[in-house]
Structure formats: C-alpha cells, structure tokens
Protein backbone atom coordinates (compact mmCIF):
# COMPACT_ATOMS: atom_id res chain seq x y z
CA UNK A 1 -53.83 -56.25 66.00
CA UNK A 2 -53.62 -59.65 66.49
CA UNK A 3 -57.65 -60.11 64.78
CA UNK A 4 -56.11 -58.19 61.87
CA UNK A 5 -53.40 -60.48 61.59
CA UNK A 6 -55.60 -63.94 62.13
CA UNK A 7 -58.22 -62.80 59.59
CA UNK A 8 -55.95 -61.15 56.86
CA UNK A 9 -55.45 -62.92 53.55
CA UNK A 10 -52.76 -65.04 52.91
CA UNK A 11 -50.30 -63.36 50.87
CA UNK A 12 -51.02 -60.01 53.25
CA UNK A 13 -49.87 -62.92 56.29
CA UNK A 14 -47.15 -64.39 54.00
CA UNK A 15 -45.63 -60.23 53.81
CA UNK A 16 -45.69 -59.93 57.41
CA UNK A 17 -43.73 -63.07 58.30
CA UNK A 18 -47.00 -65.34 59.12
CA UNK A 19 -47.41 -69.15 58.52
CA UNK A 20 -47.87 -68.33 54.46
CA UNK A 21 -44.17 -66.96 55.24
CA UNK A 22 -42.66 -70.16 57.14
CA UNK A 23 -44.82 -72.65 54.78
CA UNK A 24 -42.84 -71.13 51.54
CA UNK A 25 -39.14 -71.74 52.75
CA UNK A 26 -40.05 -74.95 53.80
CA UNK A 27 -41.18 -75.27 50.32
CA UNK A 28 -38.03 -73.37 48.74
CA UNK A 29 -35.87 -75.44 50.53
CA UNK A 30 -37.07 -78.96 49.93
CA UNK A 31 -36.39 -78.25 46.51
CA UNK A 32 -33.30 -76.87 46.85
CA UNK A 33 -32.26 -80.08 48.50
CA UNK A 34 -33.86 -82.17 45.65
CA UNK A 35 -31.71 -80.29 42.95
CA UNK A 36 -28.44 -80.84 44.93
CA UNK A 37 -29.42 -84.49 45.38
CA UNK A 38 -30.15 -84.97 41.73
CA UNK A 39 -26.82 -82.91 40.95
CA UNK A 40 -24.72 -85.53 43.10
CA UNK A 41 -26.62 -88.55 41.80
CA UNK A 42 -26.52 -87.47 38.12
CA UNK A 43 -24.26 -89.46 36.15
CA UNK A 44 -21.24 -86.48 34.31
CA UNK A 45 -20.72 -86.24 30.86
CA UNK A 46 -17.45 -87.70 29.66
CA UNK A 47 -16.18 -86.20 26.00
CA UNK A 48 -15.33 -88.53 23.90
CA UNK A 49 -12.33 -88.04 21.68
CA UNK A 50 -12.20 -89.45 18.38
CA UNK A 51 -11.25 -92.75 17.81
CA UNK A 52 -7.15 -92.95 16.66
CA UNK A 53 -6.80 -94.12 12.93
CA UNK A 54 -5.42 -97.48 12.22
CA UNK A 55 -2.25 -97.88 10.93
CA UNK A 56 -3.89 -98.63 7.37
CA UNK A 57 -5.74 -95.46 7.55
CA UNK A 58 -3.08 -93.21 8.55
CA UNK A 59 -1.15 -95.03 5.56
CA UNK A 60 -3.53 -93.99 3.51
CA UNK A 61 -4.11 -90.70 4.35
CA UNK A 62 -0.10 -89.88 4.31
CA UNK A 63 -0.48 -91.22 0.27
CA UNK A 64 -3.45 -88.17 -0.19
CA UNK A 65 -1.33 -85.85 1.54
CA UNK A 66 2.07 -87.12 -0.82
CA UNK A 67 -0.67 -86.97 -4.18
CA UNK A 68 -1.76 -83.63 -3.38
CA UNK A 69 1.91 -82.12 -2.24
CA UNK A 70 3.08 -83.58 -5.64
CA UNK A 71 0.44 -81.80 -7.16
CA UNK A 72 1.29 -78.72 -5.51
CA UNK A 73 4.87 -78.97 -6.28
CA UNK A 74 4.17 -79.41 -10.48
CA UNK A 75 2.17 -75.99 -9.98
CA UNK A 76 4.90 -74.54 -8.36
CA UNK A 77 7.18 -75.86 -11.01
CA UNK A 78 4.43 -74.12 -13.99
CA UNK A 79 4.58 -71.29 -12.48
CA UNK A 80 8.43 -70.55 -12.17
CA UNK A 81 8.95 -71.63 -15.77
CA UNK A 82 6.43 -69.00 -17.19
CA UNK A 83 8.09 -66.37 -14.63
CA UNK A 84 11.18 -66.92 -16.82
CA UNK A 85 9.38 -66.81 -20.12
CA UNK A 86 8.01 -63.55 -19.08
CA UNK A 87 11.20 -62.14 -17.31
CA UNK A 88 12.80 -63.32 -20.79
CA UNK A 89 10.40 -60.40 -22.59
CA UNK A 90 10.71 -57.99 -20.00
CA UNK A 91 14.06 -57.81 -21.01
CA UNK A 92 13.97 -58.13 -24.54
CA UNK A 93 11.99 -55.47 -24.61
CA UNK A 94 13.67 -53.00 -22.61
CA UNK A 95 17.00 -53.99 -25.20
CA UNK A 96 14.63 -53.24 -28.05
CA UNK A 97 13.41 -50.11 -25.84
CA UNK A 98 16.88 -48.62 -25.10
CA UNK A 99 17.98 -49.48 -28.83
CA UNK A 100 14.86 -47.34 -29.59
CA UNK A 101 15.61 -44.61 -27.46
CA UNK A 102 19.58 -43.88 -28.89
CA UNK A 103 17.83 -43.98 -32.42
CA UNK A 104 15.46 -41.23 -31.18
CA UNK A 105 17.85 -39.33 -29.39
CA UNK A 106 20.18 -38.87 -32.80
CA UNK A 107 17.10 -38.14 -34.47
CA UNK A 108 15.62 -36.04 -32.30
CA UNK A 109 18.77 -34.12 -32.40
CA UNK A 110 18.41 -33.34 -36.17
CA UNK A 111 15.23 -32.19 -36.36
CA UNK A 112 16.06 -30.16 -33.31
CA UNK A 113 18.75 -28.52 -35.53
CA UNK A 114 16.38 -28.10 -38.61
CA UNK A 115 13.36 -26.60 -36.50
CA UNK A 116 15.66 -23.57 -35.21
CA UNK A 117 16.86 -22.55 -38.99
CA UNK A 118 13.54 -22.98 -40.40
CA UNK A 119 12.54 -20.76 -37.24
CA UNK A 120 15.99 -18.37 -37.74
CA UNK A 121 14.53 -17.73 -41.17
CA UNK A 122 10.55 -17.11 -40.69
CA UNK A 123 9.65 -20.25 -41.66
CA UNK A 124 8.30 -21.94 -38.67
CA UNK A 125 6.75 -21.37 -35.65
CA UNK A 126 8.93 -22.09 -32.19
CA UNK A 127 9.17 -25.61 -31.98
CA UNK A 128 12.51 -25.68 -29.98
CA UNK A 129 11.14 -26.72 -26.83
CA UNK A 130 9.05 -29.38 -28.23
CA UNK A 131 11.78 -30.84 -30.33
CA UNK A 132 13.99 -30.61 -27.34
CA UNK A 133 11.44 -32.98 -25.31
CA UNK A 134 12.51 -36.36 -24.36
CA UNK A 135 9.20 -37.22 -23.58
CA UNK A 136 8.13 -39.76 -27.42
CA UNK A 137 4.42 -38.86 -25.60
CA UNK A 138 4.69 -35.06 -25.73
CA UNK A 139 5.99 -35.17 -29.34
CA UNK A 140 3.37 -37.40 -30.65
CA UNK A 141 0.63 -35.12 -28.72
CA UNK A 142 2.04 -32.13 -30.52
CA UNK A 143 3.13 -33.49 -33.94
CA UNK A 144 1.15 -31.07 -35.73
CA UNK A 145 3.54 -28.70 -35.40
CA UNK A 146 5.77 -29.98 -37.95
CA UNK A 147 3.43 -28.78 -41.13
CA UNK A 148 5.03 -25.42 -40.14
CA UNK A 149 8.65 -26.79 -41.17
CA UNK A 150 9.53 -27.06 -45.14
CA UNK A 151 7.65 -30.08 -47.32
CA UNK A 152 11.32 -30.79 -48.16
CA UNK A 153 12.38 -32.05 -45.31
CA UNK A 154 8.90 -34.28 -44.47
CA UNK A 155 10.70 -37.74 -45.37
CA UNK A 156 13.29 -36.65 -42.46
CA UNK A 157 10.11 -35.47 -40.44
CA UNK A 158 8.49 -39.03 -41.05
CA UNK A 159 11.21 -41.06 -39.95
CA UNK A 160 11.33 -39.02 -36.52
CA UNK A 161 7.60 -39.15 -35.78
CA UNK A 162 7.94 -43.01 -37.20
CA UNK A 163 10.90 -43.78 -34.65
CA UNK A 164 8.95 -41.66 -31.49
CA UNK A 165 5.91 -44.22 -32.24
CA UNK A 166 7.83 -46.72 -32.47
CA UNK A 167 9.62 -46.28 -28.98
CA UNK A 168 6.33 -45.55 -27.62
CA UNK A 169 5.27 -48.83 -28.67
CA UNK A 170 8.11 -50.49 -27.18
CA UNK A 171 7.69 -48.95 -23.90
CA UNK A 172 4.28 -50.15 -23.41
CA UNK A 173 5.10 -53.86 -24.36
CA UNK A 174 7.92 -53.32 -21.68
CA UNK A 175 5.53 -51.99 -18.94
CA UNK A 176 2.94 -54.83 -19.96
CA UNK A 177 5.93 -57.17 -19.70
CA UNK A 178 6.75 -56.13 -16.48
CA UNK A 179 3.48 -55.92 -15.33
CA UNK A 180 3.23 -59.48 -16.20
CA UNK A 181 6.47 -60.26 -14.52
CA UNK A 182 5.40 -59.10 -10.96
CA UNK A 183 1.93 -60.69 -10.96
CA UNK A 184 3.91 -63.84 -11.71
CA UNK A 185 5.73 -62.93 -8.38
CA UNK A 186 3.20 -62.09 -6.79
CA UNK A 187 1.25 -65.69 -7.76
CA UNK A 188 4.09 -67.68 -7.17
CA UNK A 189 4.54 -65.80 -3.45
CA UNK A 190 1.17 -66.89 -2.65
CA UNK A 191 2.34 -70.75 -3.84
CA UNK A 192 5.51 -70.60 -1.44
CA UNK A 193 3.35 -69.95 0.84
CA UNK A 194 1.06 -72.00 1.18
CA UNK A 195 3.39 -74.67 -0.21
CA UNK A 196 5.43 -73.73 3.19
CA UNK A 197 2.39 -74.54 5.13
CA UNK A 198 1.73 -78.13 3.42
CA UNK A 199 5.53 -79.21 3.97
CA UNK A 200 5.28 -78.41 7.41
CA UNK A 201 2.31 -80.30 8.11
CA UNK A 202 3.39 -83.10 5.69
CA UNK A 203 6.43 -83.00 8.54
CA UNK A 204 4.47 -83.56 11.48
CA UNK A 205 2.49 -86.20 9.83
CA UNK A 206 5.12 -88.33 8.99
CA UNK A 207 6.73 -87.90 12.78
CA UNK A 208 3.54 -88.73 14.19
CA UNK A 209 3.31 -91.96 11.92
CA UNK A 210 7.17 -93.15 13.09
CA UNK A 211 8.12 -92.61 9.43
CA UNK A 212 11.34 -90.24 10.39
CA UNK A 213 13.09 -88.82 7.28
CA UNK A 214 15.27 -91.44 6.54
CA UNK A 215 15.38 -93.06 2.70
CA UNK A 216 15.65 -96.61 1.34
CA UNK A 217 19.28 -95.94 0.97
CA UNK A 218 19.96 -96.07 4.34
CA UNK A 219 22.54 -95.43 6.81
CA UNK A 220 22.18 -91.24 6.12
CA UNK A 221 24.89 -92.48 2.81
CA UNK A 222 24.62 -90.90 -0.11
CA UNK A 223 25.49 -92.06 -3.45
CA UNK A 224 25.55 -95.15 -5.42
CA UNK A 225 26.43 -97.05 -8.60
CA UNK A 226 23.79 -98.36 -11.05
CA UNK A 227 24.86 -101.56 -12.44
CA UNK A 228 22.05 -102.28 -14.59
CA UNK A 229 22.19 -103.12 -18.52
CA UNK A 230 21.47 -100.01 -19.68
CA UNK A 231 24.30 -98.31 -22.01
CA UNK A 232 24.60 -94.84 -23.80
CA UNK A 233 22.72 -91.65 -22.75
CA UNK A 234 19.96 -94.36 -20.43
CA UNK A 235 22.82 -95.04 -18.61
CA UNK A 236 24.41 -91.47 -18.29
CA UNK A 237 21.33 -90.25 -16.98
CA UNK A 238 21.08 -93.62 -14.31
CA UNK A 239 24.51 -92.82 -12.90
CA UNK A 240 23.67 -89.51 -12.70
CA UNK A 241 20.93 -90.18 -10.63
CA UNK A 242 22.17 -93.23 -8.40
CA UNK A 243 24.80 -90.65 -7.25
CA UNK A 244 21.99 -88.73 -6.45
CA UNK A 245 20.84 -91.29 -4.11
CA UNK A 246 20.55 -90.06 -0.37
CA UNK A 247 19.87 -86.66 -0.95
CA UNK A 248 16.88 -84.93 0.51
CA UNK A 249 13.96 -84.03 -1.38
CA UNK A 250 13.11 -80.30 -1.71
CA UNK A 251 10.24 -78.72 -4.10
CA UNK A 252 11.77 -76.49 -6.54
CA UNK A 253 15.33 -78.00 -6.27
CA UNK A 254 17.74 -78.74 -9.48
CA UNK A 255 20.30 -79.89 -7.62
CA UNK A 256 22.92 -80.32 -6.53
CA UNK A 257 22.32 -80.87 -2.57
CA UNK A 258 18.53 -81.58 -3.24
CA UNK A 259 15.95 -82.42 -5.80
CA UNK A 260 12.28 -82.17 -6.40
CA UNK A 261 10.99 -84.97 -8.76
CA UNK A 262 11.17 -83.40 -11.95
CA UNK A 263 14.41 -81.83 -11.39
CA UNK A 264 16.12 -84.75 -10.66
CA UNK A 265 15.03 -86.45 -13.90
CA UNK A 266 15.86 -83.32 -15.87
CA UNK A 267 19.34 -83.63 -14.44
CA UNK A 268 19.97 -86.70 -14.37
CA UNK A 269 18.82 -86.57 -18.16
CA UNK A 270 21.03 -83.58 -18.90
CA UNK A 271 23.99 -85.35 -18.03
CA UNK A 272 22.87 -87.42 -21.02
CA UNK A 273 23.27 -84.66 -23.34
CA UNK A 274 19.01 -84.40 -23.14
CA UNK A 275 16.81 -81.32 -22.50
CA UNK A 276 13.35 -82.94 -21.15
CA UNK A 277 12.51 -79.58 -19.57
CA UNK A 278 11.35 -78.69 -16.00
CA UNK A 279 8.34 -79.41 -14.86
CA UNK A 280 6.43 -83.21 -15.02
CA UNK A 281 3.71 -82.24 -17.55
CA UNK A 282 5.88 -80.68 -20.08
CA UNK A 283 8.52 -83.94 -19.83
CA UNK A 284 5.25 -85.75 -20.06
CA UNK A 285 4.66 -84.05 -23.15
CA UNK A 286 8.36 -83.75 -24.61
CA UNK A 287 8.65 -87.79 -24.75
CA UNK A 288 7.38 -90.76 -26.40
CA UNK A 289 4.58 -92.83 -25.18
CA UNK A 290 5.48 -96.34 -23.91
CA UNK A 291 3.90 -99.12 -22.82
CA UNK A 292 4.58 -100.19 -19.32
CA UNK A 293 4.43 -103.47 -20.39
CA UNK A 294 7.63 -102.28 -22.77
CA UNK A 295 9.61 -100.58 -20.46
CA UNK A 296 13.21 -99.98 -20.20
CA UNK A 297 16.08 -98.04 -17.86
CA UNK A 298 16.19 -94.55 -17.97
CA UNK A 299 12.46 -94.54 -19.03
CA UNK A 300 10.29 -91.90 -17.55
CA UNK A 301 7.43 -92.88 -15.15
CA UNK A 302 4.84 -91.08 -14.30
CA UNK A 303 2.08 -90.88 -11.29
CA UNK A 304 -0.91 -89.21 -9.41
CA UNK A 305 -2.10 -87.44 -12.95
CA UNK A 306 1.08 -85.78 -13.94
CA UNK A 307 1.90 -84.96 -10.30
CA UNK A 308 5.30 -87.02 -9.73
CA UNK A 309 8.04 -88.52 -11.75
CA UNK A 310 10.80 -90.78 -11.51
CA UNK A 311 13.30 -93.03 -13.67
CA UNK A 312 12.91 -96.69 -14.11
CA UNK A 313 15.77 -98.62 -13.16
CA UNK A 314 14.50 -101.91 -13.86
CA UNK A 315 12.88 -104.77 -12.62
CA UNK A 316 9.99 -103.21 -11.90
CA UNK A 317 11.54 -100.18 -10.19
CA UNK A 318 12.69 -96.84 -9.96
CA UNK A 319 14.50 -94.11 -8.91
CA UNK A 320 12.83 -90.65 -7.68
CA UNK A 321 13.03 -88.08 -5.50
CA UNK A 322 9.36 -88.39 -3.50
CA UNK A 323 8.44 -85.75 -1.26
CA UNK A 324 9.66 -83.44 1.93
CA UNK A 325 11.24 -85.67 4.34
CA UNK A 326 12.03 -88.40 2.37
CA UNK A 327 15.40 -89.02 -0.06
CA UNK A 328 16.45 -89.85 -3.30
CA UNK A 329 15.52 -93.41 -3.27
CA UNK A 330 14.82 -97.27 -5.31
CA UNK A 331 10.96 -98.28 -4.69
CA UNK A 332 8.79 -100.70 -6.67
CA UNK A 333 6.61 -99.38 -9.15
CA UNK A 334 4.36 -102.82 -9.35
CA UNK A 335 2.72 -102.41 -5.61
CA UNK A 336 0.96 -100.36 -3.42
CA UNK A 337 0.46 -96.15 -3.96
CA UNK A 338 2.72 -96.52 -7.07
CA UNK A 339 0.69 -99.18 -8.67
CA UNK A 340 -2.22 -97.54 -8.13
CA UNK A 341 -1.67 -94.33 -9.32
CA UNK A 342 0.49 -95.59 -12.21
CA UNK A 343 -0.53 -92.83 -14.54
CA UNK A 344 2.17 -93.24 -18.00
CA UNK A 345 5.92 -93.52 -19.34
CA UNK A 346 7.87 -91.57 -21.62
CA UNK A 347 10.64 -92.21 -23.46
CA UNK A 348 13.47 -88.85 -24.31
C-alpha cells in the first residue's frame, strides 16, 4: 500500500492527503496572507464632495433662479388671463344658448299644435312625438317629416327648423367653449404646480444663502410715503404703491395683502384712474416706449425679457414687488442683476 502510495502521480497523492496535499495549503495560505497584508497597507478611498460655491457664485445662481421664477410667474399670469377670456364665452354662449332654447320651446309648441290638426284632418302623417321632442338633434334628423304638413304653413315651418339649427349651433360653440375652459384648468393646474415646486426651492435657496425674507424696508413695517416730484395720475399710482411697501411678494397676487410684479403696477396704476392690464408683456405692449435715458416717476421698467416689472421712483430707482420671500421694496435700477438685464420702459 505504501509502494502504491510512493509511486502514484501527484494529483492521485495530492487526493489522498500526500505531500501534493500539504504543499497546496501552504501555497493557499501564503497568499491569503499577502491579500490581507495588501488590504491593511492599501491606502482607502476618501469621496470627495464638491467644492462649496463662493459667495459670488451662489449670488449668481440665486439671480438665474429669480430670472427664471419671473419667467414662470408672467406664464402663469398668460395663462389666467386667457382662462377668463374663455370663461367669458363659455358664458356668453350658454346666455345666447338658453335665449335659444325659450325661442324654441314657444315655437316648438306651435308647430306641435299645427302637426295634430293637420293630422286630426288626414293631412299628415303622426308627427306628435317628434314635434314633442326637446331634443333640436332629433328634429333636425327627422325634418323631413314636415313636407307632410300644408305648403301654407312652410314660412312657420322654416322659422322652427331655422331656430332648432340655430340652438344646435349654439350648443356646440358652448361645449367647445367649455371644452376650452377646462383644458385652460387643466394647463394652468400643471403651472401651480410646478410653480409650487420652484417657490419652495427658491425658499431654501435663499435660507441657505443667509438672505432671510426680510425687504429693504425694514423693520417687518409696512407702508410708506413717496415724496418725490411727481404730480397727477404718476403720483397716484407712486402712493399707491409706497403704501404697498413691506408686503410680501406672492405670484398671482392683486393685492391687497400681497403682490406679484405685474399686479402691483396694475394697481398701483389703477388707483390712477389707468387700466395697463395684467400680465408684464401685455403692459409692455399697452404703453409707450421710452428711453431710459428719459425716464420719469411712475414710468414702467422692465427686466429679464418681459419677465419682471416695477415702477421708477426716481433717481435711478424703483419700486417692485421681486420674488417669493422677498417684499415690496426701493432697489437701484443702474447696478448689478437690474442693470444687466435692463430690458425697456413704458410709459401709460
């Protein structure tokens, strides 16, 4: 047994526990010890994190975030002045619709009468039940069935079928109007919502940059006095908005706890006597061009391509209403983000 063990072949005498065997773990093991060794000498991997913005960039980064919330907010604004244009048609036209329906009804209700005597007296075929429908639809689907009644009453006859097409045309401008209406809604949803989504974040930012939500004005105050040399409706629509002063800035708002930018000036200019409308494209569009150069109080000024708004007060300033966390405030107009993205003026 033992020859058979001496004179196998290796791997046979590594199976049965021989030196082939014992040679192996020795093998196995020194390298088992190498890897832990090289384990404990290797140096670990740290994770960087990224380097923290300078004040400068953070600065300027806040002013993208402020240029594109702006922007957001004029969409915003669009949007809810087109859902009243169309809410304004979806209910003219269910007045004209309903004023359409009692002229069918009393109409309806003639022919009704003249269908059963011309049926009474052989002259027609039933037609009671369709007369009697209140359905414009089922008349004008079945409208052949008036060449059974008399030629002499046909001018009668035309005015009916005249008045059902005409309510049927008035229902389907309602339903298109209403159709209209709720994908308006349904748009403008989808803005609040992700409108929501930038505030908030516009929020944190500012905490994180020590910005707070305090305003030029100061002290939490609200309210001031213009004093400027302005007179008629310029200065009307100044003291509006210096009393204005203080008061936090909220998209959509008219007023009178909170403004947006564009409501603020069409306020303020209201109190004037002046309709510039809502939003900061169509006030863009509603007043005369002027040169900055030319300037005066009460002038409109404009920024970041029609996305922000606010009334000059004056040497080189104005008054505005600049974005969520901020308040009705006095900044300069001839440095920094307002210089730069000095975009027009108008004058109401």
């Amino acid at each position: 047994m033992a020859k058979d063990l001496i004179g196998a072949p290796a791997r046979e005498r590594d199976r049965r526990g021989g030196p082939a065997s014992r040679g192996t773990s020795r093998r196995l093991a020194a390298a088992a010890c190498l890897t832990v060794t090289a384990a404990l000498v290797s140096p670990p991997v740290v994770a960087h994190a990224d380097p923290r913005p300078t004040k400068a960039q953070a600065q300027k980064k806040l002013d993208k975030l402020s240029e594109q919330f702006d922007q957001e907010v004029e969409k915003y604004n669009q949007n809810r002045e087109k859902l009243k244009v169309a809410k304004k048609k979806y209910d003219a036209a269910t007045k004209a619709s309903k004023e359409e329906q009692a002229t069918f009804e009393q109409q309806r209700s003639k022919i009704a009468q003249m269908a059963a005597a011309a049926y009474k007296n052989g002259d027609s075929a039933d037609v009671t039940g369709f007369v009697g429908s209140k359905d414009p639809q089922s008349i004008l689907d079945q409208a052949a069935v008036f060449s059974h009644l008399s030629h002499e009453r046909s001018s009668q006859l035309t005015q009916f079928l005249a008045t059902a097409q005409r309510l049927r045309r008035e229902q389907a401008q309602a339903k298109a109007a209403y159709d209209e209406v709720k994908q308006k809604q349904d748009e403008l949803k989808k803005k609040k919502v992700e409108l929501d989504k930038a505030v908030e974040k516009q929020k944190a930012l500012v905490r994180r940059l020590g910005g707070g939500s305090s305003s030029s004005s100061g002290g939490g105050a609200t309210g001031g006095t213009y004093t400027g040399p302005a007179s008629g409706a310029p200065r009307t629509a100044l003291d509006f908005a210096y009393a204005q002063l203080g008061k936090p800035y909220q998209y959509g708002a008219e007023g009178p706890n909170s403004y947006d930018c564009s409501g603020l000036t069409m306020k303020a200019w209201a109190a004037a006597g002046v309709n510039i409308t809502r939003t900061t494209n169509s006030q863009y569009a509603a007043t005369k061009r002027v040169a900055k150069s030319n300037l005066q109080p009460g002038d409109l000024v404009f920024f970041s391509g029609l996305g922000h708004v606010g009334l000059y007060v004056g040497g080189g300033k104005m008054i505005h209403a600049p974005r969520t966390g901020k308040n009705v405030e006095i900044v300069s107009i001839t440095s920094g983000y307002y210089l730069s993205n000095y975009y027009g003026a108008g004058r109401p």
